[in-house]
C-alpha atoms as a PDB file:
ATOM      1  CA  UNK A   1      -2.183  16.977  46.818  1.00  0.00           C
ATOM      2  CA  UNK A   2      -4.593  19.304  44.874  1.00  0.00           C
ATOM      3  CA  UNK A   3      -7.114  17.669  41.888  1.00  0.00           C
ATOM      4  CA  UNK A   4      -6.429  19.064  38.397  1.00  0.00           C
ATOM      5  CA  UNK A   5      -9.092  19.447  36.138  1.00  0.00           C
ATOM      6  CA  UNK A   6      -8.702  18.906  32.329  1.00  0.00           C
ATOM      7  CA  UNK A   7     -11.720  20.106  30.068  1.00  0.00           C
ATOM      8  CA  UNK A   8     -11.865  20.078  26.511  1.00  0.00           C
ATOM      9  CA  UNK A   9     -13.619  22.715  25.382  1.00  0.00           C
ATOM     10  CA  UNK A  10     -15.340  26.042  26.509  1.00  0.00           C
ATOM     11  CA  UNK A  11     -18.556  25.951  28.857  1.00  0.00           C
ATOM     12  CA  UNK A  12     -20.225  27.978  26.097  1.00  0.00           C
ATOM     13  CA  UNK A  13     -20.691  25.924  23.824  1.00  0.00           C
ATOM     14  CA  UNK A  14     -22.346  23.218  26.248  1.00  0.00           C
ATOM     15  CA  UNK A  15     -25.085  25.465  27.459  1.00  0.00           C
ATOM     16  CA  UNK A  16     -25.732  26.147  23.858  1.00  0.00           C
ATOM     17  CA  UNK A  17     -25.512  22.542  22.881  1.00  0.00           C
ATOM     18  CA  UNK A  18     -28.145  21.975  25.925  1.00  0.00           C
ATOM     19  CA  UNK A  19     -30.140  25.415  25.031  1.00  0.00           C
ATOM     20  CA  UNK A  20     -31.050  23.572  21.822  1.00  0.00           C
ATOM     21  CA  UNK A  21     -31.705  20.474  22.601  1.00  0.00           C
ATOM     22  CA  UNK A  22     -34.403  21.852  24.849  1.00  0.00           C
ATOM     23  CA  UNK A  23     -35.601  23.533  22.902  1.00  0.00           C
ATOM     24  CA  UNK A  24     -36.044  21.527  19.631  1.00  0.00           C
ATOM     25  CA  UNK A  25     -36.537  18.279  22.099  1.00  0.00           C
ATOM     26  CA  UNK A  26     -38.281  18.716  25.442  1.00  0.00           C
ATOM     27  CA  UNK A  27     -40.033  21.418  24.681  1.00  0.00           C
ATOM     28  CA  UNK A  28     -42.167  20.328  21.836  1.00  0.00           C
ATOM     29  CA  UNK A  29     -42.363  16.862  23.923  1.00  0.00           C
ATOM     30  CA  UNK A  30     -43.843  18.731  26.370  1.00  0.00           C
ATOM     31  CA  UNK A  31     -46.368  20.633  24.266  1.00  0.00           C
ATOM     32  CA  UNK A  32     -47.274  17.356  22.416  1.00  0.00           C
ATOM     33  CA  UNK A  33     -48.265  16.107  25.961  1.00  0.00           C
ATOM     34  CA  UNK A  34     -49.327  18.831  27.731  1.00  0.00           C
ATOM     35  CA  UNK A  35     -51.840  20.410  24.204  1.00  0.00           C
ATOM     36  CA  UNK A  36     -52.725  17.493  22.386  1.00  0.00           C
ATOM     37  CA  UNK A  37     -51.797  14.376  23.457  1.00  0.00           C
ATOM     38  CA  UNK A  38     -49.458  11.587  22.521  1.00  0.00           C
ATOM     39  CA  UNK A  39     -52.623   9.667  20.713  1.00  0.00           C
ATOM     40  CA  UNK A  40     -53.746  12.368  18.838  1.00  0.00           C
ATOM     41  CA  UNK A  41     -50.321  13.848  17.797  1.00  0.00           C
ATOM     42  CA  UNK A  42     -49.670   9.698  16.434  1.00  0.00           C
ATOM     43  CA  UNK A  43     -53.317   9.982  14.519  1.00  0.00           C
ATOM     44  CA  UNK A  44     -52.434  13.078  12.782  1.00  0.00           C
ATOM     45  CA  UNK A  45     -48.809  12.121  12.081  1.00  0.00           C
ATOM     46  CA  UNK A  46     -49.878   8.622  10.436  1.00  0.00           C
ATOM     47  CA  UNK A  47     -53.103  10.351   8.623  1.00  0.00           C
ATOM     48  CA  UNK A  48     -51.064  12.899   6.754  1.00  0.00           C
ATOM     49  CA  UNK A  49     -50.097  12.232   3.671  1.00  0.00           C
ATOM     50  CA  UNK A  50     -46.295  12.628   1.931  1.00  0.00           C
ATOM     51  CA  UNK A  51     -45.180  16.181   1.878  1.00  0.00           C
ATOM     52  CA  UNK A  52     -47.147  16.842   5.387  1.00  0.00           C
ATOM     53  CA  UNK A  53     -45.716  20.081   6.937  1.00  0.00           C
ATOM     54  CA  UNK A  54     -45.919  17.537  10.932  1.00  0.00           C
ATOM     55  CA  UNK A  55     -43.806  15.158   9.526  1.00  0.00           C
ATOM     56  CA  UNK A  56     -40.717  17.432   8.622  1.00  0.00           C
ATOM     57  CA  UNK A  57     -41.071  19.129  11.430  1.00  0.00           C
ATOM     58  CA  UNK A  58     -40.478  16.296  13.510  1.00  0.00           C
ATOM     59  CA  UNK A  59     -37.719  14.911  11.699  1.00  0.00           C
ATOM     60  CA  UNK A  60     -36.142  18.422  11.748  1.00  0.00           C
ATOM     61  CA  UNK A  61     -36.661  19.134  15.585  1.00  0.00           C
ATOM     62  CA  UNK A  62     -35.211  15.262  16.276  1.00  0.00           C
ATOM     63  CA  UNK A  63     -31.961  16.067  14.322  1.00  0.00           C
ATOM     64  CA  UNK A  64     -30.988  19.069  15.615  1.00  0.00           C
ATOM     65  CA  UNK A  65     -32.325  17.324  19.696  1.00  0.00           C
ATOM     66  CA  UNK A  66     -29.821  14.683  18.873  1.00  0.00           C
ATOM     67  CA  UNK A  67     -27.063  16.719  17.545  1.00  0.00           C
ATOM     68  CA  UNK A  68     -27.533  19.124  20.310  1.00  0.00           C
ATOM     69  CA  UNK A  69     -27.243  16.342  22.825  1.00  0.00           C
ATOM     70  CA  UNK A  70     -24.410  14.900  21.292  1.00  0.00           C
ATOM     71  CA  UNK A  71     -22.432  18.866  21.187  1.00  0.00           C
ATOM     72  CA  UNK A  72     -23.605  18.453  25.035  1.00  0.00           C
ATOM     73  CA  UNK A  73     -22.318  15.492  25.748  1.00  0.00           C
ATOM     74  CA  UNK A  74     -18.532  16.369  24.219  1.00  0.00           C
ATOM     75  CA  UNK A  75     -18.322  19.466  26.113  1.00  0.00           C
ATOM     76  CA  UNK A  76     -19.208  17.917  29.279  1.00  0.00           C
ATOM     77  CA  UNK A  77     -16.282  15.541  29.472  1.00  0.00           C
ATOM     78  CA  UNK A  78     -13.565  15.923  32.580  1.00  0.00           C
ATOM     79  CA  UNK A  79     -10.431  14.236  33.943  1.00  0.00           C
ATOM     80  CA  UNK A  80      -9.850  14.654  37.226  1.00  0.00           C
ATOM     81  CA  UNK A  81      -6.219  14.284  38.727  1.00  0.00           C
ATOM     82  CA  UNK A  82      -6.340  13.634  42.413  1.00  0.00           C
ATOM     83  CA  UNK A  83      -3.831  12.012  45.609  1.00  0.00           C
ATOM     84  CA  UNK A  84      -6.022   9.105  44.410  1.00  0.00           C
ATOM     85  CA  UNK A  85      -5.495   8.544  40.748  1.00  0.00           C
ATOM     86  CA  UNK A  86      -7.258   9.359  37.935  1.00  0.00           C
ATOM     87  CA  UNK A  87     -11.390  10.195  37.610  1.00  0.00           C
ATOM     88  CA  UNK A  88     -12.811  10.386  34.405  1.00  0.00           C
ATOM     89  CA  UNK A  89     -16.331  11.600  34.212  1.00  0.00           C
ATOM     90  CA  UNK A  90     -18.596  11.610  31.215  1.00  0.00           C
ATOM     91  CA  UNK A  91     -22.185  12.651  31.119  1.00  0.00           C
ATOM     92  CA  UNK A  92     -23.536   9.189  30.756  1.00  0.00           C
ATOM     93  CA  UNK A  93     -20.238   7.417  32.839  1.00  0.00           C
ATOM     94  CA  UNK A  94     -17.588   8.015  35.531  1.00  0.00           C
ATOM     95  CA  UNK A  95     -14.914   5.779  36.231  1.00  0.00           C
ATOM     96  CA  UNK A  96     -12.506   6.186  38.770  1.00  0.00           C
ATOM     97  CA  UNK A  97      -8.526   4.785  38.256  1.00  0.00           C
ATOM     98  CA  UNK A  98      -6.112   3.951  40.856  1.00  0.00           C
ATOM     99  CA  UNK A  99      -2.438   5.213  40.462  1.00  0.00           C
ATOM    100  CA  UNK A 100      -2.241   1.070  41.195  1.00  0.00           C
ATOM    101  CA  UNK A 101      -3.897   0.240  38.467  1.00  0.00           C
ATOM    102  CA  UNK A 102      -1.780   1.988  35.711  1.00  0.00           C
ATOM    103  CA  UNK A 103       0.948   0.515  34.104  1.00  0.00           C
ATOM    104  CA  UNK A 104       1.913   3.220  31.700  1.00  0.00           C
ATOM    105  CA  UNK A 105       1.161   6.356  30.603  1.00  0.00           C
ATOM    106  CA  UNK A 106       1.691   8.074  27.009  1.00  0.00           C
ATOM    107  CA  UNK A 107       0.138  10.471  24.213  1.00  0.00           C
ATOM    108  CA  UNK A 108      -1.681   8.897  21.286  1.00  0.00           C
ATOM    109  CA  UNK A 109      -2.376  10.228  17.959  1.00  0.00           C
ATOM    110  CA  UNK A 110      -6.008   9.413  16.930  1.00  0.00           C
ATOM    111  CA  UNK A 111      -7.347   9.586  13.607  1.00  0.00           C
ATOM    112  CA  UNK A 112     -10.554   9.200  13.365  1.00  0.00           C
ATOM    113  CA  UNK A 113     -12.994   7.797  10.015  1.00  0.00           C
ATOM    114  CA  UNK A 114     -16.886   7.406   9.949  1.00  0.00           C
ATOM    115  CA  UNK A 115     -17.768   5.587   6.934  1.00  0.00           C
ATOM    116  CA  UNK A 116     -14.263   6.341   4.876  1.00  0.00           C
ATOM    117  CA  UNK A 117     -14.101  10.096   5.539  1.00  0.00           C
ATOM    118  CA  UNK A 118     -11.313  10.574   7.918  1.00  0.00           C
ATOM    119  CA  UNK A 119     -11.504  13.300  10.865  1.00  0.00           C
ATOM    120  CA  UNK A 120      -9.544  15.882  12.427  1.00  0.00           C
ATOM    121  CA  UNK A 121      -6.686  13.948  13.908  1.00  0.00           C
ATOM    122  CA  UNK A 122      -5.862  14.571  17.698  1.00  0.00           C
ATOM    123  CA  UNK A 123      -3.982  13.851  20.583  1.00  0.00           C
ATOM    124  CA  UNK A 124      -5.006  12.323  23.552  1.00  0.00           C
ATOM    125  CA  UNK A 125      -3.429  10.780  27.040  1.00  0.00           C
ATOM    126  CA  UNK A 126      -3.658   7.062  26.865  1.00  0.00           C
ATOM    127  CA  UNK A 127      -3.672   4.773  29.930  1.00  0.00           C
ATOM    128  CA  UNK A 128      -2.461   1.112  30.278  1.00  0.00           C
ATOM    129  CA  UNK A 129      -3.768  -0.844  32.930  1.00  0.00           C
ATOM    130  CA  UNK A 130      -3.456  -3.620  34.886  1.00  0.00           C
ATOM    131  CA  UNK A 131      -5.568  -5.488  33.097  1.00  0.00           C
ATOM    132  CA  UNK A 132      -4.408  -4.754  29.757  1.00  0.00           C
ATOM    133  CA  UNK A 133      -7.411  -2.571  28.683  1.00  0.00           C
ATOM    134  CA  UNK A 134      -6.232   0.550  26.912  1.00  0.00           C
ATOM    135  CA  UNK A 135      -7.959   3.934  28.561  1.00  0.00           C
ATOM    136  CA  UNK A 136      -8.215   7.615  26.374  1.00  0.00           C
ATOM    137  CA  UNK A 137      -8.837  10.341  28.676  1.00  0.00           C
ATOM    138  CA  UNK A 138     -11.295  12.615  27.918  1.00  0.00           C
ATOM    139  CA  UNK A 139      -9.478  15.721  28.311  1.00  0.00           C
ATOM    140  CA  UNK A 140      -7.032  17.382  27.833  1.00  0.00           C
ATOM    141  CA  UNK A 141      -7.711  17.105  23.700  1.00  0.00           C
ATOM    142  CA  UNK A 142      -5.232  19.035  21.183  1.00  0.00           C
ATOM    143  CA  UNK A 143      -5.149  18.968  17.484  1.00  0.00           C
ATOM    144  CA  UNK A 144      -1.078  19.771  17.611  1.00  0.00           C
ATOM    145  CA  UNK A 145       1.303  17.849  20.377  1.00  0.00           C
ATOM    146  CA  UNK A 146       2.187  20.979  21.819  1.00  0.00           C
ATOM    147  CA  UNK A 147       3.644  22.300  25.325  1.00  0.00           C
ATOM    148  CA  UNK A 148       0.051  22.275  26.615  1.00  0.00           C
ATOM    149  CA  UNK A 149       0.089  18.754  25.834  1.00  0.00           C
ATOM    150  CA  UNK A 150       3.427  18.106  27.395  1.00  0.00           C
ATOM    151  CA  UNK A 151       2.877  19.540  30.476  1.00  0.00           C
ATOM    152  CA  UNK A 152      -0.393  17.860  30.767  1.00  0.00           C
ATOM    153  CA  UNK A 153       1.074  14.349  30.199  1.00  0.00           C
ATOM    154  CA  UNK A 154       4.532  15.419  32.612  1.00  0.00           C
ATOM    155  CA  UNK A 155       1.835  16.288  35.569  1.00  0.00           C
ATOM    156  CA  UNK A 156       0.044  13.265  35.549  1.00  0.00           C
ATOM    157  CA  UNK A 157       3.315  11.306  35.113  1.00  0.00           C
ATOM    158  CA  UNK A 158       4.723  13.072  37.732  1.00  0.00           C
ATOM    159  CA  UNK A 159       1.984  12.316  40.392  1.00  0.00           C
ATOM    160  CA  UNK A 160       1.566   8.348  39.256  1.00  0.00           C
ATOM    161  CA  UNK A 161       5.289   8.191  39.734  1.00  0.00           C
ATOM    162  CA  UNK A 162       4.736   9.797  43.216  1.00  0.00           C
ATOM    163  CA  UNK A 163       2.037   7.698  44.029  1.00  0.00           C
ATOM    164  CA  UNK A 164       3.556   4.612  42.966  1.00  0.00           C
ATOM    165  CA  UNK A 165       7.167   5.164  43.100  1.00  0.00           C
ATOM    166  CA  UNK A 166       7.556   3.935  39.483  1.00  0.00           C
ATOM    167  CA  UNK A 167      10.959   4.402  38.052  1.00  0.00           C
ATOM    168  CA  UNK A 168      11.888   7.071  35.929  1.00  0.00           C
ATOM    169  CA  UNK A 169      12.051   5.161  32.379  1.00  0.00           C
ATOM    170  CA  UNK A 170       8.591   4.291  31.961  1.00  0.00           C
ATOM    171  CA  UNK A 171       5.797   6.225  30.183  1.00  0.00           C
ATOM    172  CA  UNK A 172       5.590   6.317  26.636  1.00  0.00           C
ATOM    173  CA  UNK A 173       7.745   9.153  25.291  1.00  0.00           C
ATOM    174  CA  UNK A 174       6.462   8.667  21.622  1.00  0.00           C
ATOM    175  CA  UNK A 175       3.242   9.838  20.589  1.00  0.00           C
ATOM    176  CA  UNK A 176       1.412   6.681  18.654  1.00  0.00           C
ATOM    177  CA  UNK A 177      -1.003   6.971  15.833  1.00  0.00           C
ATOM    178  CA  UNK A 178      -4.618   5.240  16.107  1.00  0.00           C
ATOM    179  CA  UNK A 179      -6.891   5.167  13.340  1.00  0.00           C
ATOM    180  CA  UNK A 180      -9.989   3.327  13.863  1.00  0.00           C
ATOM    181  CA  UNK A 181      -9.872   0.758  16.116  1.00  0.00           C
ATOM    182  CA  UNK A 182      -6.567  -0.445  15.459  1.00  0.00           C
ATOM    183  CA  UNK A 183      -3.660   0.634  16.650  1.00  0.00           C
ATOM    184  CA  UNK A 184      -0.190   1.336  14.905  1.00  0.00           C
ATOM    185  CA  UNK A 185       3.030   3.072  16.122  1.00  0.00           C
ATOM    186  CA  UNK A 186       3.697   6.353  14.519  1.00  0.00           C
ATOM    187  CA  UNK A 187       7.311   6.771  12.999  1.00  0.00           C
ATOM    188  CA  UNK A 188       7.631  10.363  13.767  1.00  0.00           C
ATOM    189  CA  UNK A 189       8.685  11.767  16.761  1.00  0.00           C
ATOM    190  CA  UNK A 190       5.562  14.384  18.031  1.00  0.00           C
ATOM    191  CA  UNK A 191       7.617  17.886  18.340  1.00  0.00           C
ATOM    192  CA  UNK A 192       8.590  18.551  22.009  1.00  0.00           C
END
């Protein structure tokens, strides 16, 4: 059986992502050690007054590093589909998931807030396991639950049914709305 990879989003924008963080991060890390020193670089921070031109700086190059790094890290995100089950692989984590080990598969609706403003909502395969943890696949990722979608979610139903020989009328049909951390069952059908 051959792997299917998901990704969500175009290569381009992760070598960007990890362009800048280089250079607003390592590089002046490395020119801090290499030119001047860590000591002296903390002397002249902590001597300069309010308004210092150092200070700034720094704060500037660490917030576009981090953001960078953060770009980088949501670009790099795959699901693998194998004879074996499912591999999920993250920058900072993989995890590998039997066909055994899943229970049910469907298509969730997340809506995301950060501190009361609310996000672009999207769509996203959901696993059930075993053990009754709840698993969101990193990819594939769609704002609309469209044919893409569909197909995505029919493939990797397809091959956990093959695997498993799992009768026809499970997997979740519905798509279900998460906002937060708590879950809640949409009352819409997605559109097929």
């Amino acid at each position: 059986m051959e792997t299917i990879t998901y990704r969500p989003a175009s290569r381009k924008w992760q070598w960007g992502a990890l362009a800048v963080f280089v250079l607003t991060v390592v590089i002046p890390a490395g020119v801090v050690t290499l030119g001047m020193g860590w000591q002296e670089f903390v002397r002249r921070y902590s001597a300069d007054d309010s308004g210092s031109s150092l200070s700034e700086t720094t704060i500037a190059l660490l917030v576009f590093g981090l953001s960078a790094l953060a770009l980088s890290y949501c670009c790099a995100m795959r699901t693998y589909v194998g004879a074996a089950g499912i591999r999920v692989r993250t920058p900072l984590r993989r995890r590998s998931v039997a066909w055994g080990d899943i229970t049910d598969i469907g298509v969730r609706r997340y809506d995301p807030s950060f501190f009361g403003r609310r996000g672009t909502a999207t769509y996203r395969i959901r696993l059930l396991l075993a053990s009754g943890e709840g698993l969101f696949l990193p990819a594939p990722v769609t704002e609309e639950f469209d044919s893409e979608m569909e197909a995505a979610k029919g493939e990797i139903i397809r091959r956990w049914k093959a695997a498993t020989g799992t009768p026809a009328e499970t997997g979740t049909p519905a798509a279900t709305a998460v906002t937060g951390t708590t879950a809640a069952t949409s009352a819409a059908e997605p559109p097929a």
